[in-house]
N, C-alpha and C. Protein backbone atom coordinates (compact mmCIF):
# COMPACT_ATOMS: atom_id res chain seq x y z
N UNK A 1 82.64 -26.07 17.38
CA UNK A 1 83.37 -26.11 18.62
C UNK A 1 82.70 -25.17 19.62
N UNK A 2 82.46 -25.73 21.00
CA UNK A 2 82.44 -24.69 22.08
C UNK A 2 83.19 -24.33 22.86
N UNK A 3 83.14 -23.67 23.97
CA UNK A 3 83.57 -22.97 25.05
C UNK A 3 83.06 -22.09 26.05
N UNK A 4 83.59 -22.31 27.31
CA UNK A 4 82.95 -21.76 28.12
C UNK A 4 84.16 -21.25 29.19
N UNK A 5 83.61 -20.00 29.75
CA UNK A 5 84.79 -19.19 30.64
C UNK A 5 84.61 -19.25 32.08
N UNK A 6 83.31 -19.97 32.41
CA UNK A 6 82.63 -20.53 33.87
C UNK A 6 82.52 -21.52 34.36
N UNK A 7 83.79 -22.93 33.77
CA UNK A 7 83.40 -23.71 34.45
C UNK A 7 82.08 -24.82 33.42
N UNK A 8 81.58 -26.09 33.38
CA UNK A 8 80.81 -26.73 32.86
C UNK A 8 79.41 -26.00 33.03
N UNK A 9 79.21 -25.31 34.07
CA UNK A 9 77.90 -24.63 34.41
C UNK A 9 78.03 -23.16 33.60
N UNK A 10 79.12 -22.90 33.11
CA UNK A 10 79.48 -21.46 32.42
C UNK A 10 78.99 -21.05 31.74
N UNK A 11 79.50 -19.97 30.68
CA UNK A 11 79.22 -19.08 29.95
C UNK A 11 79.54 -20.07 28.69
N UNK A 12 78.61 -21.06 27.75
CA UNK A 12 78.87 -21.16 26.46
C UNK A 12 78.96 -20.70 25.14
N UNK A 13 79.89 -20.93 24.20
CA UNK A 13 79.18 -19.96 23.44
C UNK A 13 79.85 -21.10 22.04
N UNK A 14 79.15 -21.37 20.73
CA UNK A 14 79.21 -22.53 19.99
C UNK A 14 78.29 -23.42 19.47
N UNK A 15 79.33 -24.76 19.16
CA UNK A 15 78.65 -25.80 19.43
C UNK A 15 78.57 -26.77 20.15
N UNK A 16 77.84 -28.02 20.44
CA UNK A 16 78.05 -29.19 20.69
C UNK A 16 77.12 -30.34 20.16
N UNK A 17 78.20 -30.96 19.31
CA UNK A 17 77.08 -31.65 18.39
C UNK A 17 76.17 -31.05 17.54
N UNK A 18 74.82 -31.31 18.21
CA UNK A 18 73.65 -30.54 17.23
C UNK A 18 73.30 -29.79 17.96
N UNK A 19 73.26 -29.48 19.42
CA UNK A 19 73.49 -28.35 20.15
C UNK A 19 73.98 -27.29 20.10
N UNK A 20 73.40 -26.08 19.83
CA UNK A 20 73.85 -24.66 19.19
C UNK A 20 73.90 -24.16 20.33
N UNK A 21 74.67 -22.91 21.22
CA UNK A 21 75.08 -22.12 22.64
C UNK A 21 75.56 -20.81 21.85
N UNK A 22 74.34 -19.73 22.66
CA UNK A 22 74.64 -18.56 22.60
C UNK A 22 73.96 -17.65 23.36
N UNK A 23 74.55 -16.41 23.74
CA UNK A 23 74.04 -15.85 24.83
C UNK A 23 72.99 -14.60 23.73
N UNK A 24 71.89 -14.30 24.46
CA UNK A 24 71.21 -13.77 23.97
C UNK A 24 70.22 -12.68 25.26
N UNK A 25 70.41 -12.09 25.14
CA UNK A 25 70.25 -10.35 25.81
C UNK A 25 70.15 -10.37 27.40
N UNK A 26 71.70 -11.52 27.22
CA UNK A 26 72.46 -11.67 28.56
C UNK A 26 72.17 -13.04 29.30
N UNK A 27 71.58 -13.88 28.67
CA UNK A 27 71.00 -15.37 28.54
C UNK A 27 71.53 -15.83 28.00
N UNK A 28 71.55 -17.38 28.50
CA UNK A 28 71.98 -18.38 28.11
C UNK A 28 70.81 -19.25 27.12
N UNK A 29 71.02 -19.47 25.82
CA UNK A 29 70.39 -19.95 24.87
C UNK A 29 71.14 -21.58 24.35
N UNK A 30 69.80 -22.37 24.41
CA UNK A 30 70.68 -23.47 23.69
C UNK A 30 69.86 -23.84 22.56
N UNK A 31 69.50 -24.62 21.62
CA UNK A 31 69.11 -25.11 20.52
C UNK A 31 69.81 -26.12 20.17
N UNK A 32 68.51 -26.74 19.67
CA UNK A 32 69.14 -28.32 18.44
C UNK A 32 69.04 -27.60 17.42
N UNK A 33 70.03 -28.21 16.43
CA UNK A 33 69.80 -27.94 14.97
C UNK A 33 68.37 -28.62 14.28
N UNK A 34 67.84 -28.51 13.27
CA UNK A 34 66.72 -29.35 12.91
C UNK A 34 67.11 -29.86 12.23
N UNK A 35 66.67 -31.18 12.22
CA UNK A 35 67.03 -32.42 11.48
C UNK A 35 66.47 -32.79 10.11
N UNK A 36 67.31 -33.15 9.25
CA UNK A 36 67.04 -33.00 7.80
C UNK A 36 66.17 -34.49 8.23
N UNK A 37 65.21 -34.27 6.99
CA UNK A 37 64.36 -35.26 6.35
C UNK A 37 65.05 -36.86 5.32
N UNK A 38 65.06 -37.77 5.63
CA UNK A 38 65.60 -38.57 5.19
C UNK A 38 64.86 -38.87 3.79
N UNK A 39 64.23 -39.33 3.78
CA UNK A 39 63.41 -39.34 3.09
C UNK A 39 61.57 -38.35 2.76
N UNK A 40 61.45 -38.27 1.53
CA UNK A 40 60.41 -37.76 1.59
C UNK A 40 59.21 -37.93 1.64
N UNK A 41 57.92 -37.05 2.18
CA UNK A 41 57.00 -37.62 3.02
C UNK A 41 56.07 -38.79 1.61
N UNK A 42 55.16 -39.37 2.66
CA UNK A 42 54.80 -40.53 1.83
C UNK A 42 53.13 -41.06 2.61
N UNK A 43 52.20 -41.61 1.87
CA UNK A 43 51.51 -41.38 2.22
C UNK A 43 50.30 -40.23 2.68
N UNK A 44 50.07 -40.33 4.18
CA UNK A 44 48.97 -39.61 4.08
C UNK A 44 49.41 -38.32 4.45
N UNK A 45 50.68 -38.04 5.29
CA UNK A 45 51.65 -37.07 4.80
C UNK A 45 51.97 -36.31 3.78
N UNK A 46 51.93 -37.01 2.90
CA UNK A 46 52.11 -36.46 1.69
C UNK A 46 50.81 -35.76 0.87
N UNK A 47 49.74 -36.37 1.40
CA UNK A 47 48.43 -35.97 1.05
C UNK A 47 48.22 -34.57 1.72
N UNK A 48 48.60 -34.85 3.12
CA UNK A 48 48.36 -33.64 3.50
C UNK A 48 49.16 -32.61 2.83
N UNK A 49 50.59 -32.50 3.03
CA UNK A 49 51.25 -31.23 2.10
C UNK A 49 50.80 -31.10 1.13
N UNK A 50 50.37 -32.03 0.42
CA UNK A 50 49.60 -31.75 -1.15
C UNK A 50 48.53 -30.53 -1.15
N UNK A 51 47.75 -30.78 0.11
CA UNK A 51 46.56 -30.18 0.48
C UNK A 51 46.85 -28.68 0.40
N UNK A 52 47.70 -28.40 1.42
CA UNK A 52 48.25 -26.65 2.25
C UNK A 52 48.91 -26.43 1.08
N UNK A 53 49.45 -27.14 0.08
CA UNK A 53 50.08 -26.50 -1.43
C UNK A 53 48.99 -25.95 -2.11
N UNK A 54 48.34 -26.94 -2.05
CA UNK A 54 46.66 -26.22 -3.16
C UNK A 54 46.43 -25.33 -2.45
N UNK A 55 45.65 -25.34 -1.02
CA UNK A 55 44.77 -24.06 -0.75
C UNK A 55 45.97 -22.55 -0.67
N UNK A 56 46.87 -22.88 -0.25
CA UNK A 56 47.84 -21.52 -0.01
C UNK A 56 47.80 -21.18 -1.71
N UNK A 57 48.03 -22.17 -2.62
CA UNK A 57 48.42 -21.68 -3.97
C UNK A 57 47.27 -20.82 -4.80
N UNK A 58 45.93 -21.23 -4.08
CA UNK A 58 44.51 -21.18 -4.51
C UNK A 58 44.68 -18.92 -3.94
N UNK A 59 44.41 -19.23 -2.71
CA UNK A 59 44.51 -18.00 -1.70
C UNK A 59 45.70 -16.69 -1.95
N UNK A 60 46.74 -17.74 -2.23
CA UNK A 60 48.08 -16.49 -2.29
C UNK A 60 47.75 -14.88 -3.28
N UNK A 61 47.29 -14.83 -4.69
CA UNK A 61 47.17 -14.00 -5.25
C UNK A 61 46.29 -13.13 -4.66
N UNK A 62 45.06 -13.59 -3.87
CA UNK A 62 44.05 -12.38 -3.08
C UNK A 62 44.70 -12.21 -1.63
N UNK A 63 45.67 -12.24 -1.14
CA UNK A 63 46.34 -11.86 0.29
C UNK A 63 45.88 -10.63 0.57
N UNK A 64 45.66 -9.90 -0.21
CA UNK A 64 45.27 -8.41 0.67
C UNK A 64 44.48 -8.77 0.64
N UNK A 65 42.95 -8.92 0.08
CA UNK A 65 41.59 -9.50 0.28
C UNK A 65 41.70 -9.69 1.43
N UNK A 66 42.19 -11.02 1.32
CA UNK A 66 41.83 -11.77 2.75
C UNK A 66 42.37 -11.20 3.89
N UNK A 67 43.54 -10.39 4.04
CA UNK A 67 43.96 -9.60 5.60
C UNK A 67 42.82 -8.87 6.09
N UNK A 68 41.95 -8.22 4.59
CA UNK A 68 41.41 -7.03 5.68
C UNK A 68 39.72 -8.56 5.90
N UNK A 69 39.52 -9.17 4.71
CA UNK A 69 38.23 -10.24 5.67
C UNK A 69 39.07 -10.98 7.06
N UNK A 70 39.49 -11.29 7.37
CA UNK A 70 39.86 -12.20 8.83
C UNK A 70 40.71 -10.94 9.51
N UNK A 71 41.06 -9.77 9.38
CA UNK A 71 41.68 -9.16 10.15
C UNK A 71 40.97 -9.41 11.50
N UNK A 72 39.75 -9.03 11.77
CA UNK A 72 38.77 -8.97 12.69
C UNK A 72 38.67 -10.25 13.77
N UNK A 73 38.46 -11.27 12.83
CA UNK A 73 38.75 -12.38 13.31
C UNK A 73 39.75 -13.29 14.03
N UNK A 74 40.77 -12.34 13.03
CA UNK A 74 42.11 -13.24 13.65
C UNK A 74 42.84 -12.19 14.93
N UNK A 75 42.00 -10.97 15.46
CA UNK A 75 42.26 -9.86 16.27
C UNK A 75 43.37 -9.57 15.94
N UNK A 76 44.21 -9.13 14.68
CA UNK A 76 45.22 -8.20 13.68
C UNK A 76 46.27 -9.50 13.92
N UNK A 77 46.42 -10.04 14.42
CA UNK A 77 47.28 -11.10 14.01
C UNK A 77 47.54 -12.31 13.37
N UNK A 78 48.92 -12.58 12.60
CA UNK A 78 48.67 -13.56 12.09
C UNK A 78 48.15 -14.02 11.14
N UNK A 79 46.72 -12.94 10.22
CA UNK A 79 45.74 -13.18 9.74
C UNK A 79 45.78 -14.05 8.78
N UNK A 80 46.75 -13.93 7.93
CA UNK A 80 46.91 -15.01 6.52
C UNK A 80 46.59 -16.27 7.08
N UNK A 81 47.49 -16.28 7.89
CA UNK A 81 47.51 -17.82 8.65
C UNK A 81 46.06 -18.50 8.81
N UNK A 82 45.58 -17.25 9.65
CA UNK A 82 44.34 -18.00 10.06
C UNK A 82 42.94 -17.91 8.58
N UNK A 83 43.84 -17.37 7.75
CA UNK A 83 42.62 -17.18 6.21
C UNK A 83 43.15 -18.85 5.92
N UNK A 84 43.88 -18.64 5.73
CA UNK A 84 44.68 -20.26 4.85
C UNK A 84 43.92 -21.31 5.98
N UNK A 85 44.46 -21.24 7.19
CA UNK A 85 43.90 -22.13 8.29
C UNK A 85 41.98 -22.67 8.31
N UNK A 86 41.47 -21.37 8.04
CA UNK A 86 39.42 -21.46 7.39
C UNK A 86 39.48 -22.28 6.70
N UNK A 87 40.51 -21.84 5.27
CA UNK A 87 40.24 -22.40 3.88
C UNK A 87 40.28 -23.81 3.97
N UNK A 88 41.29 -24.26 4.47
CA UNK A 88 41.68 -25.48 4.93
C UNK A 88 40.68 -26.45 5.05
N UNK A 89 39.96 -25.91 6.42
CA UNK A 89 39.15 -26.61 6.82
C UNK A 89 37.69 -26.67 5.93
N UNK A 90 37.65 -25.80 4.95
CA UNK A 90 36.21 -25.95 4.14
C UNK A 90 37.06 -27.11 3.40
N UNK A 91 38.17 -26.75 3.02
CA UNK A 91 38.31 -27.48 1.61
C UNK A 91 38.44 -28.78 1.55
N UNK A 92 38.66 -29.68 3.04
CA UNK A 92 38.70 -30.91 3.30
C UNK A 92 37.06 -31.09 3.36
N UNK A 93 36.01 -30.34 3.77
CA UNK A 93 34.71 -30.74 4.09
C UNK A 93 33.86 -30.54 2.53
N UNK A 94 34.62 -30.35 1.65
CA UNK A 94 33.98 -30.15 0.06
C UNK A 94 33.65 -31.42 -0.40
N UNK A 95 32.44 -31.24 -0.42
CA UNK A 95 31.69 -32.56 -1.36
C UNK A 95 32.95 -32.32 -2.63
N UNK A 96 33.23 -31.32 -3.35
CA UNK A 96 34.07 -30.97 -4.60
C UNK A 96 34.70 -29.91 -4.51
N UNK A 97 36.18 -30.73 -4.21
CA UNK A 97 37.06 -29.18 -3.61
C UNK A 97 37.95 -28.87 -5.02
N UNK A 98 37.71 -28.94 -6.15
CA UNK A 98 38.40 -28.79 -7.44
C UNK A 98 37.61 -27.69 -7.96
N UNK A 99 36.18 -27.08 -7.62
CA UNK A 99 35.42 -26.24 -7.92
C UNK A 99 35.07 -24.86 -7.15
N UNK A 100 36.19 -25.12 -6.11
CA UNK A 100 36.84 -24.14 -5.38
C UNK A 100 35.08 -22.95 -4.66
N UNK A 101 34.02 -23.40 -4.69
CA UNK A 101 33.01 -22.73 -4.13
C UNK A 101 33.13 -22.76 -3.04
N UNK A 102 34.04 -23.92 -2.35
CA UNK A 102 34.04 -23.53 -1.18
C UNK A 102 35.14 -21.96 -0.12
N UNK A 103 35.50 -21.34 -1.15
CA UNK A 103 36.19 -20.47 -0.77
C UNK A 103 35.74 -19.84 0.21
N UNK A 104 36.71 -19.18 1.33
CA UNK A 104 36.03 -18.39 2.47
C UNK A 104 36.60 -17.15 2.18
N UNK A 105 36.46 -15.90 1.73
CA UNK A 105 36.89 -14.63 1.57
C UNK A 105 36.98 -13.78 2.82
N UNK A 106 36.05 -14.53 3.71
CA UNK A 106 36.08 -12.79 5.18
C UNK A 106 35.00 -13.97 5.57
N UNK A 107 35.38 -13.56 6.86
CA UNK A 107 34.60 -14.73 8.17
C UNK A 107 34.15 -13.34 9.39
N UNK A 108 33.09 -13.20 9.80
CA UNK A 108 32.79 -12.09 11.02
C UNK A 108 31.16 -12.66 10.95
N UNK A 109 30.71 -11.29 11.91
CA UNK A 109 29.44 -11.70 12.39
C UNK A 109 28.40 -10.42 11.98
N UNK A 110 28.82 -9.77 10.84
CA UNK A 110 28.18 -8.44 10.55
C UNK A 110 27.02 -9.12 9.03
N UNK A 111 26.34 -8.50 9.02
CA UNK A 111 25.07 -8.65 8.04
C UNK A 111 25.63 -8.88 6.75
N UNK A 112 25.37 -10.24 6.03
CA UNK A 112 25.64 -10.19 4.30
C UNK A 112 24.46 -9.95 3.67
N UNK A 113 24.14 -10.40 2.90
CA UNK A 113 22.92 -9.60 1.81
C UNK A 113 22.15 -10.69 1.20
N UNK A 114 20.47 -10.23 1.18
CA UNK A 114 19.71 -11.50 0.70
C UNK A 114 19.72 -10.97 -0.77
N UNK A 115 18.85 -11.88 -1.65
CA UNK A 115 18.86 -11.82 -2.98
C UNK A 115 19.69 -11.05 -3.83
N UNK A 116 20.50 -12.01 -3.87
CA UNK A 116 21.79 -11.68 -4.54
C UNK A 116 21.88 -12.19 -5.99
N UNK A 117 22.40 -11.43 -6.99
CA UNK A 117 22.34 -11.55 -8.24
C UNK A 117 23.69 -10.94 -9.00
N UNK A 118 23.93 -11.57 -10.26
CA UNK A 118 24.71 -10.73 -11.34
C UNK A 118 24.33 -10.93 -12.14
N UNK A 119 25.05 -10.17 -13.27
CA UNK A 119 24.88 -9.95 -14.44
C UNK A 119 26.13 -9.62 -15.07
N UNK A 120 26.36 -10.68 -15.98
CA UNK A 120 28.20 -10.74 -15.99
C UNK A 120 28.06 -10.25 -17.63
N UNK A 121 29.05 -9.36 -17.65
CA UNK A 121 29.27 -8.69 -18.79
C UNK A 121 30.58 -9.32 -19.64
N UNK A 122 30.85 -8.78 -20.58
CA UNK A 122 32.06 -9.24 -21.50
C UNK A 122 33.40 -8.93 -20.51
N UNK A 123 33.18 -8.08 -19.75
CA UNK A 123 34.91 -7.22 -19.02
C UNK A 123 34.14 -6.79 -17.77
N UNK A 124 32.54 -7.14 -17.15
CA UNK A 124 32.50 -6.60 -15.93
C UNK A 124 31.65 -7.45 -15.10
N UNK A 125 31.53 -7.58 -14.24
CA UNK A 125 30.09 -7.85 -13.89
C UNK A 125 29.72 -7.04 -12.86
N UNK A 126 27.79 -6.91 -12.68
CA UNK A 126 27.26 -6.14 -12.13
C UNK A 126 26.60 -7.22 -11.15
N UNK A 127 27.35 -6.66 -9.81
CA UNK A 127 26.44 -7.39 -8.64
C UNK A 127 25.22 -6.51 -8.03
N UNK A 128 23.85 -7.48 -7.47
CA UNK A 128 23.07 -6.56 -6.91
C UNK A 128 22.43 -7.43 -5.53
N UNK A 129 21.69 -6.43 -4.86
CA UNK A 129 21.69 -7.34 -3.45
C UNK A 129 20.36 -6.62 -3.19
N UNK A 130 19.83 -7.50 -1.99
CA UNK A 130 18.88 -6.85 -1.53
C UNK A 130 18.74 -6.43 0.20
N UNK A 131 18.04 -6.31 0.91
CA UNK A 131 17.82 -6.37 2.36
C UNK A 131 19.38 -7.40 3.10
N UNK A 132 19.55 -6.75 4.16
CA UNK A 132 20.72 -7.31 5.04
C UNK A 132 20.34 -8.33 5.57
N UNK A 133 21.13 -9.47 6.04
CA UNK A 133 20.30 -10.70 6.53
C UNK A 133 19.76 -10.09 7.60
N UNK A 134 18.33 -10.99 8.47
CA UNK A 134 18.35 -10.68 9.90
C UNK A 134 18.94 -11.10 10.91
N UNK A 135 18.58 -9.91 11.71
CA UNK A 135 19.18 -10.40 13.04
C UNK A 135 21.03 -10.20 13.18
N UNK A 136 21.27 -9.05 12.15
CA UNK A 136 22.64 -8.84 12.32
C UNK A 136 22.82 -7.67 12.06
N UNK A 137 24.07 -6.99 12.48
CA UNK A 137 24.41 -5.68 12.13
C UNK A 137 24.35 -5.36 11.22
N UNK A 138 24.17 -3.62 10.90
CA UNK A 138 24.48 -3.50 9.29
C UNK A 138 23.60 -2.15 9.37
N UNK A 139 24.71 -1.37 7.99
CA UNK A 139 24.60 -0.12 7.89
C UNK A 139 24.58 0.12 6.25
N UNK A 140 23.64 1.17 5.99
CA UNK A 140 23.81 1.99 4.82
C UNK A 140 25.32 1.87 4.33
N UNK A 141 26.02 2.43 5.54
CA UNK A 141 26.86 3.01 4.65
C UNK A 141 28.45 1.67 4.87
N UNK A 142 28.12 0.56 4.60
CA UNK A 142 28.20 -0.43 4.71
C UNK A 142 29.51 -0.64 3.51
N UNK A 143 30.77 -0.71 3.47
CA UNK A 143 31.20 -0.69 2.16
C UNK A 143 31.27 -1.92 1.76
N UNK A 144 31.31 -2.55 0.24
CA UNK A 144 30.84 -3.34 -0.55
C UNK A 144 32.44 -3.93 -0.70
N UNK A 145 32.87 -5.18 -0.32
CA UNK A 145 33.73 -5.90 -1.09
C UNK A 145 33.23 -7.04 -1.79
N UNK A 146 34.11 -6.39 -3.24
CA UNK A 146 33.95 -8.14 -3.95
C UNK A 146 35.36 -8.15 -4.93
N UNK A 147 35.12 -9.63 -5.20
CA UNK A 147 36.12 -10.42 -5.46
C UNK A 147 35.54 -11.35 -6.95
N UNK A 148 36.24 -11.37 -7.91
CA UNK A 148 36.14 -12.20 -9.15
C UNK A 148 36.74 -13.47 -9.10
N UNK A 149 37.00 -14.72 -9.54
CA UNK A 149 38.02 -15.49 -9.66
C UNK A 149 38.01 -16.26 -10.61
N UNK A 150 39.08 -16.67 -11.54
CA UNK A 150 38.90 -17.27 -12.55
C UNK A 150 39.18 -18.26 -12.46
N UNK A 151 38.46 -19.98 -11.78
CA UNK A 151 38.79 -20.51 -11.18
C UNK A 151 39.87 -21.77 -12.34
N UNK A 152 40.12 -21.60 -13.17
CA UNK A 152 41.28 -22.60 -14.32
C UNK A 152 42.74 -21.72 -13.88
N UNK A 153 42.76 -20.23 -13.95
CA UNK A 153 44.07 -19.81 -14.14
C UNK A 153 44.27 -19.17 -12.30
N UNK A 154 43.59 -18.93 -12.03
CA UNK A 154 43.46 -18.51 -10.13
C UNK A 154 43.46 -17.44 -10.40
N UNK A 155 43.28 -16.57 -11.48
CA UNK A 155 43.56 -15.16 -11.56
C UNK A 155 42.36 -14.25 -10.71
N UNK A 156 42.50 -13.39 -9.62
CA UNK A 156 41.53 -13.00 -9.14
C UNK A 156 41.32 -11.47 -10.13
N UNK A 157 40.23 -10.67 -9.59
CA UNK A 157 40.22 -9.03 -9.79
C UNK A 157 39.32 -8.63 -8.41
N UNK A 158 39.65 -7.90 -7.56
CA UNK A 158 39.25 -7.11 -6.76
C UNK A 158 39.07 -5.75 -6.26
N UNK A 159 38.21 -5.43 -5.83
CA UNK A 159 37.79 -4.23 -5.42
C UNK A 159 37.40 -3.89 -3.58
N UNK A 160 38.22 -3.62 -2.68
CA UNK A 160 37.37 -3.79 -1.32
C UNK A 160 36.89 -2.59 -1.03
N UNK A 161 36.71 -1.92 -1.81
CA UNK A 161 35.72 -0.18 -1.53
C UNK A 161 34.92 0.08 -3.28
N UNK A 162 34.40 -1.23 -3.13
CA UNK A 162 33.52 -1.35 -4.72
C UNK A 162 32.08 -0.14 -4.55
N UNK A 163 31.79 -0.05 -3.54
CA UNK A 163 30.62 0.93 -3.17
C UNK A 163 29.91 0.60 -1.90
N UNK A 164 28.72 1.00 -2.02
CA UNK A 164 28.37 1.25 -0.13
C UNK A 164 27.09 0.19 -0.62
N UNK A 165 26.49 -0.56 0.74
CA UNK A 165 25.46 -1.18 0.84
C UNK A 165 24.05 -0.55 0.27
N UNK A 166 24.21 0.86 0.63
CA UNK A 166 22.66 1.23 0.49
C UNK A 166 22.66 1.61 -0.70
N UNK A 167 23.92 1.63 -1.80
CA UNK A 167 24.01 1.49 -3.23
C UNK A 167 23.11 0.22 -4.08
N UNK A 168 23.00 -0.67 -3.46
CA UNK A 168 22.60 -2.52 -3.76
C UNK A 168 22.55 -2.81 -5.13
N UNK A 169 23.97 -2.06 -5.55
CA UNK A 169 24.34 -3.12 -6.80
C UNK A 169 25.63 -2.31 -7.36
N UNK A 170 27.02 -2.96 -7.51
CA UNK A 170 28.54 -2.66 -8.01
C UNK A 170 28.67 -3.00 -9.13
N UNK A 171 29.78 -2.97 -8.86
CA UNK A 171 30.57 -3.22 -10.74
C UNK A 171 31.80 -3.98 -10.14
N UNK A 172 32.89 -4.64 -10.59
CA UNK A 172 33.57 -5.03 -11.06
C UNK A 172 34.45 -5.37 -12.32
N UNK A 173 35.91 -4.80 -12.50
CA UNK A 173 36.31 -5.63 -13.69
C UNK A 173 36.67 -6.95 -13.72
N UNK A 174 36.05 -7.86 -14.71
CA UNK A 174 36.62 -9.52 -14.57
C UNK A 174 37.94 -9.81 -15.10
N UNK A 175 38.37 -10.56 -14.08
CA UNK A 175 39.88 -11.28 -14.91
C UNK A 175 39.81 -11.74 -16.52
N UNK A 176 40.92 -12.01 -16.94
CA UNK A 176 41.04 -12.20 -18.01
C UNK A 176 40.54 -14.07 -18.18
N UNK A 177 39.62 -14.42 -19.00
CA UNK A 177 38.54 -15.59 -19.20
C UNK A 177 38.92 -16.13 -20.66
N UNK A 178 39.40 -17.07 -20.75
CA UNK A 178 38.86 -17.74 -22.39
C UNK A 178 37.67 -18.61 -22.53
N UNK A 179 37.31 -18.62 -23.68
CA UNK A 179 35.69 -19.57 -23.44
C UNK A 179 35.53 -20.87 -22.71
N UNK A 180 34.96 -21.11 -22.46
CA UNK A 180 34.58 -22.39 -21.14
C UNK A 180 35.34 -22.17 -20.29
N UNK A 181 36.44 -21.11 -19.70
CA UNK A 181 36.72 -20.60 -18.24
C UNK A 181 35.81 -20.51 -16.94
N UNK A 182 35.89 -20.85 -15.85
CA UNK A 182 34.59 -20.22 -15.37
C UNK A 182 35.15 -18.88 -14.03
N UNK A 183 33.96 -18.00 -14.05
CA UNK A 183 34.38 -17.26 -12.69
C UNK A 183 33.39 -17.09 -11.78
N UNK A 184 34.03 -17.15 -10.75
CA UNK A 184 32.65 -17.22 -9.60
C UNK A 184 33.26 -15.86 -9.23
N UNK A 185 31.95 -15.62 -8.35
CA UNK A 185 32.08 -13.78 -7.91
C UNK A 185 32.03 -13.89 -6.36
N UNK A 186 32.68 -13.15 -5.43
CA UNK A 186 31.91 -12.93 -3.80
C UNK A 186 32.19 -11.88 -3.28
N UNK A 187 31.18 -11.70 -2.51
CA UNK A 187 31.09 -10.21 -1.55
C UNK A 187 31.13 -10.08 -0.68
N UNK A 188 31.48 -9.57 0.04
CA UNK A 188 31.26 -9.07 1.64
C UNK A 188 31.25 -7.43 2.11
N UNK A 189 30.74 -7.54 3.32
CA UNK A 189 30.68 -6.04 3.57
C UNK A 189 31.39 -5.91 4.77
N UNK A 190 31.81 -4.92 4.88
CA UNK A 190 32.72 -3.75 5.56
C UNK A 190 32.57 -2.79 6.63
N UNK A 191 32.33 -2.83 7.89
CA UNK A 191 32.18 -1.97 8.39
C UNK A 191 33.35 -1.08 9.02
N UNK A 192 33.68 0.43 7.96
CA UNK A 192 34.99 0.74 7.96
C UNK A 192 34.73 1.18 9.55
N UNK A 193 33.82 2.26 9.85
CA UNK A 193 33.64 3.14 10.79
C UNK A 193 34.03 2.33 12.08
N UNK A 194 33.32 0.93 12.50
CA UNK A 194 33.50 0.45 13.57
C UNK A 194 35.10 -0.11 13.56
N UNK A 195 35.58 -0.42 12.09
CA UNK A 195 37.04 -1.32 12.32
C UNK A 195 38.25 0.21 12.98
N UNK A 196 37.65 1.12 12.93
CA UNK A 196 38.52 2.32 13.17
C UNK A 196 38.44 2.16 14.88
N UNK A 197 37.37 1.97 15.28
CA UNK A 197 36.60 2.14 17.06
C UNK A 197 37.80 0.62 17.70
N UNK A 198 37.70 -0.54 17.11
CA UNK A 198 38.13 -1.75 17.44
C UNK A 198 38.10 -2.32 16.59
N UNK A 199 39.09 -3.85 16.89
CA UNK A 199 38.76 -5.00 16.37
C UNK A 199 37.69 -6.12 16.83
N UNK A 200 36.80 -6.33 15.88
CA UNK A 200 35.66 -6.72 15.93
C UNK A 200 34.63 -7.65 15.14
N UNK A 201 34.84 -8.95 15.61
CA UNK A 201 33.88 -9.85 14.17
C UNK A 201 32.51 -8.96 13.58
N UNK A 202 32.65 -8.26 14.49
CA UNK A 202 31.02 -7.27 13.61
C UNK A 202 31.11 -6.36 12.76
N UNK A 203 32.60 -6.16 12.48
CA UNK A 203 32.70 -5.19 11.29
C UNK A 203 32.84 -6.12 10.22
N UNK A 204 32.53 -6.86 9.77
CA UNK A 204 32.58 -7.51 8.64
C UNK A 204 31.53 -9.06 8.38
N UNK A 205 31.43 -8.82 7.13
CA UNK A 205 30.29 -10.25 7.02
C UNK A 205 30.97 -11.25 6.69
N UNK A 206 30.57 -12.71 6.90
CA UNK A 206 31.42 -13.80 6.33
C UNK A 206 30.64 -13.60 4.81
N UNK A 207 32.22 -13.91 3.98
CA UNK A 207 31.62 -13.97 2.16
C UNK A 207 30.69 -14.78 1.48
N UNK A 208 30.06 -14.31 0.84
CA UNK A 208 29.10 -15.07 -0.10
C UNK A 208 29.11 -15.41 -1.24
N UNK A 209 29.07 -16.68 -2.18
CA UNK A 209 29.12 -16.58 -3.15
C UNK A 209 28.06 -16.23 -3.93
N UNK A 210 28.28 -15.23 -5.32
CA UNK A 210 26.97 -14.64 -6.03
C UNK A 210 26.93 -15.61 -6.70
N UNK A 211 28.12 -16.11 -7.88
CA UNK A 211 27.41 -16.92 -8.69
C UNK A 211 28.62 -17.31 -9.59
């Protein structure tokens, strides 16, 4: 039910219909209710929600990961959104999006690392890197993120202050693996000093996969 103390042009406050009326910090507010779904989606609809279920379900366990890779990017807002929103878009352009390589961990414009290698242990692996790409920023003291993933159970293990660039080679502990599991590894680097100055695609590299 509504009502109003002004007349049809008045002060409402209620309902009408699916029309919601309420005053709000001395305003007049109206709203529809949202309308239930009759049926459920079908088709290519349905393909799509299928889609944003996988990649959010894929992404959800590394959320801190990914705030501080797209913080920069997404200029502090929003950021998940716009991590899930990347992922998205690789994961429709995957020759093979079930093998999840196409993951995006951190998107910017700061230096990732050439010859890249591991060496995966029973409980660790050891990443190593060489020279910064060219033609991009990048510092010694460069901090080292990486990321494990066990791509059957989604279980990640992370580290985003694994060590400094001019270190060129970390550690990691690996998720928990049973035989024929597989885990892919990725890195990115960090530029803490400048993310303190601003927000900035140059404090950070887009991720790489080691292997």
């Amino acid at each position: 039910m509504a009502y109003t103390q002004e007349g049809m042009l008045g002060k409402f406050s209620g309902r009408l219909g699916e029309l919601v009326v309420y005053q709000m910090n001395g305003k007049v507010v109206m709203r529809t209710k949202p309308g239930k779904r009759t049926k459920p989606a079908q088709g290519r609809q349905k393909v799509t929600q299928n889609n944003f279920a996988r990649v959010m379900g894929i992404i959800q366990p590394m959320k801190s990961f990914l705030k501080m890779g797209f913080n920069d990017l997404a200029g502090g807002k929003f950021v998940f959104h716009k991590a899930n929103s990347e992922n998205l878009k690789r994961f429709y352009k995957a020759d093979k999006p079930d093998d999840l390589r196409w993951l995006l961990l951190s998107k910017g414009e700061r230096a990732g690392a050439l010859g890249l290698s591991l060496e995966m242990g029973a409980k660790q692996v050891t990443v190593r890197w060489g020279g910064p790409e060219p033609e991009k920023p990048a510092s010694g003291e460069d901090r080292v993120m990486l990321l494990a993933l066990n791509t059957s159970t989604l279980e990640p293990s992370f580290n985003t202050n694994a060590g400094k660039r001019r270190e060129a080679q970390a550690t990691l502990a690996l998720p928990h693996a049973k035989a024929g599991e597989e885990i892919l590894v990725f890195i990115s680097f960090f530029d803490l000093a400048g993310s303190i100055i601003k927000r900035d695609p140059e404090n950070i590299s887009t991720s790489q996969l080691v292997g």
